[in-house]
PDB file of N, CA and C in Angstrom:
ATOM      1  N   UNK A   1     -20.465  -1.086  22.918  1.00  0.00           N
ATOM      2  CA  UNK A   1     -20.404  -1.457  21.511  1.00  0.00           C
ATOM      3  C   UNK A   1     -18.979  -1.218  20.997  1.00  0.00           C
ATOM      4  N   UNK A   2     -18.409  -2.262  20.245  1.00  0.00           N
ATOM      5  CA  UNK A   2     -17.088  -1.888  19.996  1.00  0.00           C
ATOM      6  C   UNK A   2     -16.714  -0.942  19.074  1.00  0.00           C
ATOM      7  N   UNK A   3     -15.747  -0.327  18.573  1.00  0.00           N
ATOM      8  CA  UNK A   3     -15.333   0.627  17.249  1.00  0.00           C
ATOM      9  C   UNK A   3     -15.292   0.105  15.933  1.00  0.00           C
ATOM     10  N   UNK A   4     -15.809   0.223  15.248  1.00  0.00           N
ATOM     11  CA  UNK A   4     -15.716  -0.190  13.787  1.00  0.00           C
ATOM     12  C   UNK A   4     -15.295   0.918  13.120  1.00  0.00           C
ATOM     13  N   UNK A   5     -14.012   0.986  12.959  1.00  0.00           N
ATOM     14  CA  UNK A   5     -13.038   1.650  11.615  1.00  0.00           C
ATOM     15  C   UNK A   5     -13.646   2.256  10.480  1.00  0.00           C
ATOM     16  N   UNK A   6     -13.651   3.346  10.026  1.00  0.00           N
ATOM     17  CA  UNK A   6     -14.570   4.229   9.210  1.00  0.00           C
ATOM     18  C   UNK A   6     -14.300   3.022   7.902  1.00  0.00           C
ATOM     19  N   UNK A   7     -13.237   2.660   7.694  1.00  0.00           N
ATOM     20  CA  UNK A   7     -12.680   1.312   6.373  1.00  0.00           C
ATOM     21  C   UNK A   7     -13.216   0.681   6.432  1.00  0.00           C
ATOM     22  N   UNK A   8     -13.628  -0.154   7.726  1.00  0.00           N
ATOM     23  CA  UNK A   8     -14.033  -1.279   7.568  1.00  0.00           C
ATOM     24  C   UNK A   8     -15.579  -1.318   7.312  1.00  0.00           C
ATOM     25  N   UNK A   9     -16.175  -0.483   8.056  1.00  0.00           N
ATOM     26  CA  UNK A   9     -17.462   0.012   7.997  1.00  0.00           C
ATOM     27  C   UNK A   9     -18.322   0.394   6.423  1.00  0.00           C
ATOM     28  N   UNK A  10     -17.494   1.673   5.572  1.00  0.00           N
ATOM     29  CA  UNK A  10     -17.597   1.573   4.434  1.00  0.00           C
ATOM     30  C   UNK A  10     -16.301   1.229   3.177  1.00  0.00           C
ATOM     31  N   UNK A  11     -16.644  -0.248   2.746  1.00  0.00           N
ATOM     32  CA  UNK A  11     -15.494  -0.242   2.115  1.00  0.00           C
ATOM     33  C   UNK A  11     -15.326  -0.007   0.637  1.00  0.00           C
ATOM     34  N   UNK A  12     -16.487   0.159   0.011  1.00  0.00           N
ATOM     35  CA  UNK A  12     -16.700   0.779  -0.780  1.00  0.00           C
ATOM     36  C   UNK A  12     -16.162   2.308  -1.635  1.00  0.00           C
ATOM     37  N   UNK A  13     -16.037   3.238  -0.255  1.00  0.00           N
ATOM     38  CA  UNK A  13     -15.448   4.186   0.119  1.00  0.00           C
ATOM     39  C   UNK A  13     -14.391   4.359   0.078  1.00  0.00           C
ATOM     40  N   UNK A  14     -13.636   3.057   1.011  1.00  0.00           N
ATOM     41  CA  UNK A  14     -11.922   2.957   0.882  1.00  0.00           C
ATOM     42  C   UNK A  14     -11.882   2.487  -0.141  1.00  0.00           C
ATOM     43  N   UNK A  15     -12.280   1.508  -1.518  1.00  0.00           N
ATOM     44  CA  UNK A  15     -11.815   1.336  -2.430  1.00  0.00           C
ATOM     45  C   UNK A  15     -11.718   2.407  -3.437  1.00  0.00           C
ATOM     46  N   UNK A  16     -12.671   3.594  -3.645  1.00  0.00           N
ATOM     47  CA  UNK A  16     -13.034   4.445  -4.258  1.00  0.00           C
ATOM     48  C   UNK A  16     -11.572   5.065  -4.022  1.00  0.00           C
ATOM     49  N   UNK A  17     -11.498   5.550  -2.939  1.00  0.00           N
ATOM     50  CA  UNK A  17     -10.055   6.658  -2.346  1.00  0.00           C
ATOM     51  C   UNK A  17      -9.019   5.499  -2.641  1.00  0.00           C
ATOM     52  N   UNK A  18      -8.793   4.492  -2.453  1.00  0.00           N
ATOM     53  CA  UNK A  18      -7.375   3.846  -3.123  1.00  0.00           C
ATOM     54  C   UNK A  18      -7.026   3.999  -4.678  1.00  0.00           C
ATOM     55  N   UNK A  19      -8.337   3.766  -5.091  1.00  0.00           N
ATOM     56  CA  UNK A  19      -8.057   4.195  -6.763  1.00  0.00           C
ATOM     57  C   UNK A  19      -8.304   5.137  -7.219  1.00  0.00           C
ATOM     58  N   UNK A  20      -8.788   6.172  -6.306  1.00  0.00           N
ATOM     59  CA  UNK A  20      -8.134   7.578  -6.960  1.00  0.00           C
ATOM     60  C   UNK A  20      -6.568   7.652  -6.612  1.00  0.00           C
ATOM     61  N   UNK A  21      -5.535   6.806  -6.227  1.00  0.00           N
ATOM     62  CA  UNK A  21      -4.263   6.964  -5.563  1.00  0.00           C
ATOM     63  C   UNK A  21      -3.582   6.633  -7.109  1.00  0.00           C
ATOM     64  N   UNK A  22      -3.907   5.980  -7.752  1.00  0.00           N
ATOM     65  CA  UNK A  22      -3.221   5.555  -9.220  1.00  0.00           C
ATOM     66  C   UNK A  22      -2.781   6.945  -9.632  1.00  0.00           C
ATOM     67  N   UNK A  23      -3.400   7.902 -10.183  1.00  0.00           N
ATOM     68  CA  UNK A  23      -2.070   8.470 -10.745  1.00  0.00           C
ATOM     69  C   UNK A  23      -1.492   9.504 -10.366  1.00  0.00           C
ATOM     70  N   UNK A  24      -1.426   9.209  -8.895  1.00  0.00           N
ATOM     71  CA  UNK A  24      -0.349  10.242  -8.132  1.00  0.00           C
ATOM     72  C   UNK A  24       1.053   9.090  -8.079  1.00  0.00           C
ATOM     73  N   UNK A  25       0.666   8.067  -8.186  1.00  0.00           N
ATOM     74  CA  UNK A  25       2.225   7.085  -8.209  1.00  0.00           C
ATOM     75  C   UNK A  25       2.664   7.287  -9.106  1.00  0.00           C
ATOM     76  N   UNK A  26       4.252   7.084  -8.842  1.00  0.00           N
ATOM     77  CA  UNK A  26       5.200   7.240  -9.911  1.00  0.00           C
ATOM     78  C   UNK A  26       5.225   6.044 -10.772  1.00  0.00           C
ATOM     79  N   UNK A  27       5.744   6.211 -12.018  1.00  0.00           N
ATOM     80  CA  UNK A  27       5.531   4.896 -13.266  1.00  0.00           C
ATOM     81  C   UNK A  27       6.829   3.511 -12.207  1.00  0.00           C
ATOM     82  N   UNK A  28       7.476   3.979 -11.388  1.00  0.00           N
ATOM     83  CA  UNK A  28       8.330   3.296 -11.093  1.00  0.00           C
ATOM     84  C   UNK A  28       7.797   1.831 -10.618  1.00  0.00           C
ATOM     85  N   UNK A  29       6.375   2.440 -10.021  1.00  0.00           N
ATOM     86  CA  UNK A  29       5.565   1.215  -9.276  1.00  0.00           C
ATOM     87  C   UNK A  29       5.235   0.914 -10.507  1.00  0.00           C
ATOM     88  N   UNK A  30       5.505  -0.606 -11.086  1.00  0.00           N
ATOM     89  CA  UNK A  30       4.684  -1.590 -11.598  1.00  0.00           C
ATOM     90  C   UNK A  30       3.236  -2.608 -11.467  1.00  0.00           C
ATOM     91  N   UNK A  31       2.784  -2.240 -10.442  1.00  0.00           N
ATOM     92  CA  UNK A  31       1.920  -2.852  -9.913  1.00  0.00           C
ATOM     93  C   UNK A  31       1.971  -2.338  -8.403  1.00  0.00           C
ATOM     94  N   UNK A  32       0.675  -2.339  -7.789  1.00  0.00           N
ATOM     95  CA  UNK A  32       0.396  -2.378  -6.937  1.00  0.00           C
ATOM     96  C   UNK A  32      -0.870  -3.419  -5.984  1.00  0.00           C
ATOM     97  N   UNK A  33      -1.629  -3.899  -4.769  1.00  0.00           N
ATOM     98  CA  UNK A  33      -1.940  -4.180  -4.783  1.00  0.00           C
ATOM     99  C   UNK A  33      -2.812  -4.090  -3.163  1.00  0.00           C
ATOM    100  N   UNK A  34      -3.566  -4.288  -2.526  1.00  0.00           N
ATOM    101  CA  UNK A  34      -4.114  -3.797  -0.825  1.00  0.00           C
ATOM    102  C   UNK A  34      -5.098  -4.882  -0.200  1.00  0.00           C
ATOM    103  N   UNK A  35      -5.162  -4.846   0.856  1.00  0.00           N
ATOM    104  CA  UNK A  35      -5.971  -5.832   1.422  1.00  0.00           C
ATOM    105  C   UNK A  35      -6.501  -5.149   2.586  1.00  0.00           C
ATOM    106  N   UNK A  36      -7.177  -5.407   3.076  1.00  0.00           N
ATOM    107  CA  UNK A  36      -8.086  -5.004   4.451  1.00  0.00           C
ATOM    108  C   UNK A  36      -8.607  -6.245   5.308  1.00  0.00           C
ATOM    109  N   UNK A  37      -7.354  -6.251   6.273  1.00  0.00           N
ATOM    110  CA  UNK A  37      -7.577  -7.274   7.020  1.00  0.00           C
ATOM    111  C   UNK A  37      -7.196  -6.841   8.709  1.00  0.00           C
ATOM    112  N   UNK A  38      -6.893  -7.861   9.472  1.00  0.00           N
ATOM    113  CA  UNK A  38      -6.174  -7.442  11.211  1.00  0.00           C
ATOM    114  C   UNK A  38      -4.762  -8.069  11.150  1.00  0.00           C
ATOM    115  N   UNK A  39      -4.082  -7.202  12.004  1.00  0.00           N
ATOM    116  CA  UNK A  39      -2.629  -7.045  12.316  1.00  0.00           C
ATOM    117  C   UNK A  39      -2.297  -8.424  13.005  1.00  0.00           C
ATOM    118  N   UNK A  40      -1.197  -8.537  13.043  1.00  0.00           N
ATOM    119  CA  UNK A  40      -0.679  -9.388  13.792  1.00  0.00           C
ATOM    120  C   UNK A  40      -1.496  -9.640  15.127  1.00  0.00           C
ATOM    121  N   UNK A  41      -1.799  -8.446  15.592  1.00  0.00           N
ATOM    122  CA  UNK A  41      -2.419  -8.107  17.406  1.00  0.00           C
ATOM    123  C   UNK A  41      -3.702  -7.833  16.803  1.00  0.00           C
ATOM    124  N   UNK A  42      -4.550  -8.377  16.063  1.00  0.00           N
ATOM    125  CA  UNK A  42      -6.101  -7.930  15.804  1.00  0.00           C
ATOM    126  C   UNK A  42      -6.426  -6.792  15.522  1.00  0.00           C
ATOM    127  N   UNK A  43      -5.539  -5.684  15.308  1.00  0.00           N
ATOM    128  CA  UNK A  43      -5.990  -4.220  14.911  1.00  0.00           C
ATOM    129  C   UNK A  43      -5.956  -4.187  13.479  1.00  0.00           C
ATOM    130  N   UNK A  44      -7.354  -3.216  13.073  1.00  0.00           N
ATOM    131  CA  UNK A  44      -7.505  -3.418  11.765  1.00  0.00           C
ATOM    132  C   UNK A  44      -7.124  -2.439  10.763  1.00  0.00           C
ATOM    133  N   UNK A  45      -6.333  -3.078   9.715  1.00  0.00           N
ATOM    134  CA  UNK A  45      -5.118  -2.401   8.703  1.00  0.00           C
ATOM    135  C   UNK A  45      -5.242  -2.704   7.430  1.00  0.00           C
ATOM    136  N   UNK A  46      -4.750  -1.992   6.915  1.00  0.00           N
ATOM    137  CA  UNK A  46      -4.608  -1.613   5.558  1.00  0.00           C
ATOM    138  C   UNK A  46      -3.318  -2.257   5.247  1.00  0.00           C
ATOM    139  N   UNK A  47      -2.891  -3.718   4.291  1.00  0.00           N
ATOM    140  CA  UNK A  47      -1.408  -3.539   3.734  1.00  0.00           C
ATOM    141  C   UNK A  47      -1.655  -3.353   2.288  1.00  0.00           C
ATOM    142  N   UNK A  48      -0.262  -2.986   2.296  1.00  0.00           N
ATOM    143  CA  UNK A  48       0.050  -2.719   0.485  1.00  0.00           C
ATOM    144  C   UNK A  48       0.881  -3.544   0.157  1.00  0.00           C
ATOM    145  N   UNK A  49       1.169  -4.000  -0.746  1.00  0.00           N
ATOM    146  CA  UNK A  49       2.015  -4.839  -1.694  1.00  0.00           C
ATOM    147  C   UNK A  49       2.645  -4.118  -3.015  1.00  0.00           C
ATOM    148  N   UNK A  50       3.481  -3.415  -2.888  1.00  0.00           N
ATOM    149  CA  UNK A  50       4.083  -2.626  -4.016  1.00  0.00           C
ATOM    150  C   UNK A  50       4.956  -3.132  -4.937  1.00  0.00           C
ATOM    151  N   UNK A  51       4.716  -3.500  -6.272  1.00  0.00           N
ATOM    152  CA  UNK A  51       6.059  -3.879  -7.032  1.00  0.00           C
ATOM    153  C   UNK A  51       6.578  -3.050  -7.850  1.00  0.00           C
ATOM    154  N   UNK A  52       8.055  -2.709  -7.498  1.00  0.00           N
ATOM    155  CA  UNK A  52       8.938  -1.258  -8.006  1.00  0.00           C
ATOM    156  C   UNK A  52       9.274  -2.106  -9.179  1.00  0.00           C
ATOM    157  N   UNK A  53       9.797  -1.180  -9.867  1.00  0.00           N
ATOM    158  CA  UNK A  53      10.794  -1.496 -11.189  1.00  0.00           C
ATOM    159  C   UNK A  53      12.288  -1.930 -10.633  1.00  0.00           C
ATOM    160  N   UNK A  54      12.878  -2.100 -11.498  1.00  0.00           N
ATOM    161  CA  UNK A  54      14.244  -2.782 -10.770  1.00  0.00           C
ATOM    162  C   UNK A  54      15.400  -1.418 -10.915  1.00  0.00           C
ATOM    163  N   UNK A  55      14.827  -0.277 -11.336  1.00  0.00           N
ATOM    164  CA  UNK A  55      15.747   0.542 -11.493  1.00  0.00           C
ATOM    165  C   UNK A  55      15.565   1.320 -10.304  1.00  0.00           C
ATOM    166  N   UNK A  56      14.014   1.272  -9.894  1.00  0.00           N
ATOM    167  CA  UNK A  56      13.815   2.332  -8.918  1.00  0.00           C
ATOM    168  C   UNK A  56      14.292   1.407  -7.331  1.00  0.00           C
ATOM    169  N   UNK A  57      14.215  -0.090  -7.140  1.00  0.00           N
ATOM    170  CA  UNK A  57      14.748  -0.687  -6.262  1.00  0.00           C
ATOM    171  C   UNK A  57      16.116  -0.775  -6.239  1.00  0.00           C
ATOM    172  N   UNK A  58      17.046  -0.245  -6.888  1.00  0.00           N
ATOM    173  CA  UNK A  58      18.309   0.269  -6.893  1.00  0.00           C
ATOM    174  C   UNK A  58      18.405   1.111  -5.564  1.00  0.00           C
ATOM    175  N   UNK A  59      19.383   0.340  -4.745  1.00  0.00           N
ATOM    176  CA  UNK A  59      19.905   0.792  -3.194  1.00  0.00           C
ATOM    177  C   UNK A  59      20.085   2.384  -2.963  1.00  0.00           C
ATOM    178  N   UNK A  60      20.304   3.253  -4.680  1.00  0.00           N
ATOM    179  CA  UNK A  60      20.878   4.555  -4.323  1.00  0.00           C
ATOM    180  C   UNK A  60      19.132   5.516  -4.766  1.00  0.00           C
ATOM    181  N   UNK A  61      18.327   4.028  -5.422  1.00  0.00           N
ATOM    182  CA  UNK A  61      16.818   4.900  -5.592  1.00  0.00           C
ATOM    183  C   UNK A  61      16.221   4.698  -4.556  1.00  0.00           C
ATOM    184  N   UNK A  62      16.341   3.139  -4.054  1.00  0.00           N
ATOM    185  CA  UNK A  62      15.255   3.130  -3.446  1.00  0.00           C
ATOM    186  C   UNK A  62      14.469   4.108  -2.116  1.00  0.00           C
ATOM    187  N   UNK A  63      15.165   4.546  -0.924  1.00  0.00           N
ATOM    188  CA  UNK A  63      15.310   5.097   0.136  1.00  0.00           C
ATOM    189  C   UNK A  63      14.000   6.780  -0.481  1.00  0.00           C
ATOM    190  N   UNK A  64      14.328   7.153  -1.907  1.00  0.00           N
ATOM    191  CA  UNK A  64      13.635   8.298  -2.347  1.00  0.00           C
ATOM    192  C   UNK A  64      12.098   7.683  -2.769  1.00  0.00           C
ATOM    193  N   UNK A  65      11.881   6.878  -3.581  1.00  0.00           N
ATOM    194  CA  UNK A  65      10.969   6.429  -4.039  1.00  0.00           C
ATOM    195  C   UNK A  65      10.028   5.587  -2.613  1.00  0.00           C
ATOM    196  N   UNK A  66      10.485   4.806  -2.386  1.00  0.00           N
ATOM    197  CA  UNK A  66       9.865   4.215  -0.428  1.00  0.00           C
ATOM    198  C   UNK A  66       9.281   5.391  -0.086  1.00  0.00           C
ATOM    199  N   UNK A  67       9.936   6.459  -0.036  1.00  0.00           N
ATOM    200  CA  UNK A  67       9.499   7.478   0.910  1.00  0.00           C
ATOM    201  C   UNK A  67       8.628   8.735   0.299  1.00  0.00           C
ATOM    202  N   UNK A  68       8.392   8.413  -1.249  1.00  0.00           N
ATOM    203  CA  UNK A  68       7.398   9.319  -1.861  1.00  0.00           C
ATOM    204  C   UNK A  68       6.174   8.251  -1.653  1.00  0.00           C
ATOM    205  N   UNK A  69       6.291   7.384  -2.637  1.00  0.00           N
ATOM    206  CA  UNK A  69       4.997   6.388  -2.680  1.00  0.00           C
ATOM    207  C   UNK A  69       4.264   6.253  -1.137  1.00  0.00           C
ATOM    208  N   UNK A  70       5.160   5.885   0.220  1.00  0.00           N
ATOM    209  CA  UNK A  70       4.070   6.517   1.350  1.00  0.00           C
ATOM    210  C   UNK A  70       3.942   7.682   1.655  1.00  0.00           C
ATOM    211  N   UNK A  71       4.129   8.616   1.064  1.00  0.00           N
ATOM    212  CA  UNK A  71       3.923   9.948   1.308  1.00  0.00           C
ATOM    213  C   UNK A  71       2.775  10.135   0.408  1.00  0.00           C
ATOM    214  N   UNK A  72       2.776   9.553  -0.418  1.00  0.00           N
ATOM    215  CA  UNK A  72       1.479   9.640  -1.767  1.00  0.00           C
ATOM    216  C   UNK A  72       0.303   8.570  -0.733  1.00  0.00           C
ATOM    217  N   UNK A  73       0.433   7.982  -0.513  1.00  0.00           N
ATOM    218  CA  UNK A  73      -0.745   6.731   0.768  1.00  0.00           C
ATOM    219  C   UNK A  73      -0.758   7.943   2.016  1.00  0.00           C
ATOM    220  N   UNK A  74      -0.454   8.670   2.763  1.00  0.00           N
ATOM    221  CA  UNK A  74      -0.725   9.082   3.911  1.00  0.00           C
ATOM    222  C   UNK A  74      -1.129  10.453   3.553  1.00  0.00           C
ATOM    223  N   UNK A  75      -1.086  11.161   2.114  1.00  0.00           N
ATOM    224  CA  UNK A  75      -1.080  12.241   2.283  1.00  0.00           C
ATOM    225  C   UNK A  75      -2.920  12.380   1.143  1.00  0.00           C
ATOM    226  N   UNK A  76      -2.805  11.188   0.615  1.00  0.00           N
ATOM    227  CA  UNK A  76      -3.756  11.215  -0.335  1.00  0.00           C
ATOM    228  C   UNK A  76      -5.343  10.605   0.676  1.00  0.00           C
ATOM    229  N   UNK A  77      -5.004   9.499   1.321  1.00  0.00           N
ATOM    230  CA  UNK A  77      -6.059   8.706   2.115  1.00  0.00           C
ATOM    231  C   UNK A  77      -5.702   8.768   3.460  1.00  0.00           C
ATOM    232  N   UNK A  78      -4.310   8.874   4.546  1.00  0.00           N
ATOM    233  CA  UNK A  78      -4.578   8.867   5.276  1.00  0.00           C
ATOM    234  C   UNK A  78      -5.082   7.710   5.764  1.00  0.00           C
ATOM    235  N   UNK A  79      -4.553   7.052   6.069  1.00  0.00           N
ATOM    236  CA  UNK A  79      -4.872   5.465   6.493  1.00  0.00           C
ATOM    237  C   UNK A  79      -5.754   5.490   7.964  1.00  0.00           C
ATOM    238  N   UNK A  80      -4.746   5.926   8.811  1.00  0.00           N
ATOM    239  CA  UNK A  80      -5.480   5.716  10.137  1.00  0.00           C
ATOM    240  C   UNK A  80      -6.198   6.736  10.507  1.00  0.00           C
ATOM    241  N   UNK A  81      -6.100   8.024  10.068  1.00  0.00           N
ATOM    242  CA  UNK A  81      -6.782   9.345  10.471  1.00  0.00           C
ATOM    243  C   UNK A  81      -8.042   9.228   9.994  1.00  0.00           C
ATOM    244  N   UNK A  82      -8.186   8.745   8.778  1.00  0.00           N
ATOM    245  CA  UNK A  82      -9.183   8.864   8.281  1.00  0.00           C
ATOM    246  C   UNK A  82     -10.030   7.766   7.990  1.00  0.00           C
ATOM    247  N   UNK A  83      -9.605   6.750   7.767  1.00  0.00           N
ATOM    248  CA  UNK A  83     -10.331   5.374   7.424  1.00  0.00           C
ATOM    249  C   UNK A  83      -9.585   4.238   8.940  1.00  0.00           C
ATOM    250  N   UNK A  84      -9.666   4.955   9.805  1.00  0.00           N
ATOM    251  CA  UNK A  84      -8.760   4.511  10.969  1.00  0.00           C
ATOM    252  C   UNK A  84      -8.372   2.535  10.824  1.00  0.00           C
ATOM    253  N   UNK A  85      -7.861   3.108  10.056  1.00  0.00           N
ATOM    254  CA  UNK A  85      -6.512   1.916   9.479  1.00  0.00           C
ATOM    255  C   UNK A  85      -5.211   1.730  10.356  1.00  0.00           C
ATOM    256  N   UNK A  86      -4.440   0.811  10.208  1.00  0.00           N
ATOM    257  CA  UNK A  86      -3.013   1.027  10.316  1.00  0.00           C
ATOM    258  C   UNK A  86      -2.825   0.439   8.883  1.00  0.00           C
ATOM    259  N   UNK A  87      -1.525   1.357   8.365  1.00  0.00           N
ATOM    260  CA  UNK A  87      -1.212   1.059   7.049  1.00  0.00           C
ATOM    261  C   UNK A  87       0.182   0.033   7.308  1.00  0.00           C
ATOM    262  N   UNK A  88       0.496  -0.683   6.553  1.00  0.00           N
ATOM    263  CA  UNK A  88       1.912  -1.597   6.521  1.00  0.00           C
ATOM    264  C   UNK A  88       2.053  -1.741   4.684  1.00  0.00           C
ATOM    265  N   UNK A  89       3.278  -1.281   4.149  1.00  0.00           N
ATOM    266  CA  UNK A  89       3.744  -1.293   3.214  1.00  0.00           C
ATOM    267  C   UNK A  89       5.042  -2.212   3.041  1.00  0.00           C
ATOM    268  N   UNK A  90       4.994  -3.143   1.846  1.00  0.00           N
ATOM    269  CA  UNK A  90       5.918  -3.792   1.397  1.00  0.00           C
ATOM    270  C   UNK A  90       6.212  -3.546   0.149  1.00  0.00           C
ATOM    271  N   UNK A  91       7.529  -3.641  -0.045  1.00  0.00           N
ATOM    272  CA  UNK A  91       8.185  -2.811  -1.142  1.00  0.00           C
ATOM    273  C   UNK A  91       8.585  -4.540  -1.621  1.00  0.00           C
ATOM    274  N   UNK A  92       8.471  -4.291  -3.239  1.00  0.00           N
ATOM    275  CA  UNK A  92       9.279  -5.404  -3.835  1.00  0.00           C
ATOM    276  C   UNK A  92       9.802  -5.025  -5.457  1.00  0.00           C
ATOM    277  N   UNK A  93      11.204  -5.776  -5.704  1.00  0.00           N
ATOM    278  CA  UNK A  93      11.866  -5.321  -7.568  1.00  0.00           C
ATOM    279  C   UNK A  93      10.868  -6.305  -8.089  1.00  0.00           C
ATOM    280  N   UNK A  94      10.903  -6.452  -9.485  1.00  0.00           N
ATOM    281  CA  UNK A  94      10.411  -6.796 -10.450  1.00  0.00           C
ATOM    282  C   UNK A  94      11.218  -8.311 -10.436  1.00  0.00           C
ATOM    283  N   UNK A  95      12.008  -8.029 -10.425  1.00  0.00           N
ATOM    284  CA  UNK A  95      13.070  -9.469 -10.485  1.00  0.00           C
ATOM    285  C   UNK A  95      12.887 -10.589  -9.034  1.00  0.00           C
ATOM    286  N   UNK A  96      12.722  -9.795  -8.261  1.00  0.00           N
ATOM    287  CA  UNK A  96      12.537 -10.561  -6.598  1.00  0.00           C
ATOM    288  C   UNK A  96      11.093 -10.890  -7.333  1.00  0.00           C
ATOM    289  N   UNK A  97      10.147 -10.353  -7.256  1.00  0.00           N
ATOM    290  CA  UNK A  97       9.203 -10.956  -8.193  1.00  0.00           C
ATOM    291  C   UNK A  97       8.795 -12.274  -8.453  1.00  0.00           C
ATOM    292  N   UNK A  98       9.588 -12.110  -9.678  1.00  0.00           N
ATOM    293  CA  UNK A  98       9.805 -12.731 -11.088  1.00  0.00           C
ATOM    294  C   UNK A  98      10.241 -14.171 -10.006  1.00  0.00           C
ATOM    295  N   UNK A  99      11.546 -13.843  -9.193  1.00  0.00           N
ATOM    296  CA  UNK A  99      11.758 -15.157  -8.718  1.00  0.00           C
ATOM    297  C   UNK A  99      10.980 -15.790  -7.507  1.00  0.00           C
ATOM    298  N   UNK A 100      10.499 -15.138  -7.179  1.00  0.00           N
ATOM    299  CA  UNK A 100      10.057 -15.883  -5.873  1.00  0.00           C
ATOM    300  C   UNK A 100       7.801 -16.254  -6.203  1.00  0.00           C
ATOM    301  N   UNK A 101       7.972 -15.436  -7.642  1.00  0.00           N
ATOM    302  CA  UNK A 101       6.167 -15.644  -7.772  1.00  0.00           C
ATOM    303  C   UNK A 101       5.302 -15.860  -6.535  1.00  0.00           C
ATOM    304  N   UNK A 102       5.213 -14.643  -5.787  1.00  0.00           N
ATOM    305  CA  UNK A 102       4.623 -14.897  -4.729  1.00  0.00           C
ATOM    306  C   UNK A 102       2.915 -13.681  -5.242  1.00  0.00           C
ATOM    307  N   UNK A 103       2.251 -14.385  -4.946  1.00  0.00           N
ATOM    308  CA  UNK A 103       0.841 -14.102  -5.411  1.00  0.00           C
ATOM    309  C   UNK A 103       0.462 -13.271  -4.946  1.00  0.00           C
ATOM    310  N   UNK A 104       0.850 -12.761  -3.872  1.00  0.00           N
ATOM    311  CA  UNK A 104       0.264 -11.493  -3.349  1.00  0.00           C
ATOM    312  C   UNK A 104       0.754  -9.938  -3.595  1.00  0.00           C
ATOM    313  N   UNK A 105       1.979 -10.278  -4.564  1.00  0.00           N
ATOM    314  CA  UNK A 105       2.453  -9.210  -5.099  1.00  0.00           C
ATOM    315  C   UNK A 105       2.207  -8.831  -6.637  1.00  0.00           C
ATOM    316  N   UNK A 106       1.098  -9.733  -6.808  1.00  0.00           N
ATOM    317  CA  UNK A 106       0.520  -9.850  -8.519  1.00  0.00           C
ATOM    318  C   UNK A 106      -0.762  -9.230  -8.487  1.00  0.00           C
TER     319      UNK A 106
END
C-alpha cells in the first residue's frame, strides 16, 4: 500500500495549522497564499506564494525577512516532519506584482 502524507490524508488539519501561521508573519508579507499539490518528480508538497512589501524586498531587507518568514513555516508546521510535505517558497514585491498580475500570487 503506498504512503499517504499525514497533509494529504487530513487536509483539513493542514489548513487549520496554516492559518494559525497568520500572525506569527511579519506585516511585511502582504498577502500570502498555498497549494497542496506534487513536485516536479511526483512528491507531494506544500508551495507558498508570498507577496512582500516593496520595502521589505529591498536587496539589503530581503535576505532577513526570506529567512524569518521560513523559519515562521518550518518552525510553526513543519512541512515535511510533520504533514510530510516538501515545502517550496516563492518570494515576490508588491510592484513585481502589480506588473506581471500573475494569479497565483493574489
Amino acid at each position: 500500500m503506498p504512503y499517504l502524507p499525514r497533509g494529504v490524508a487530513q487536509p483539513l488539519e493542514l489548513v487549520k495549522s496554516l492559518n494559525a501561521l497568520q500572525p506569527f508573519l511579519p506585516p511585511a508579507v502582504v498577502n500570502w497564499r498555498y497549494t497542496i499539490d506534487n513536485d516536479w518528480s511526483g512528491d507531494p508538497s506544500l508551495f507558498f506564494w508570498i507577496t512582500l512589501s516593496d520595502e521589505a524586498a529591498k536587496p539589503q531587507n530581503l535576505p532577513r525577512i526570506t529567512k524569518y518568514v521560513t523559519g515562521v513555516i518550518t518552525q510553526h508546521i513543519n512541512p515535511r516532519g510533520q504533514w510530510g510535505l516538501i515545502p517550496y517558497v516563492s518570494f515576490r514585491s508588491q510592484s513585481e506584482q502589480s506588473a506581471l498580475k500573475e494569479e497565483v500570487f493574489e
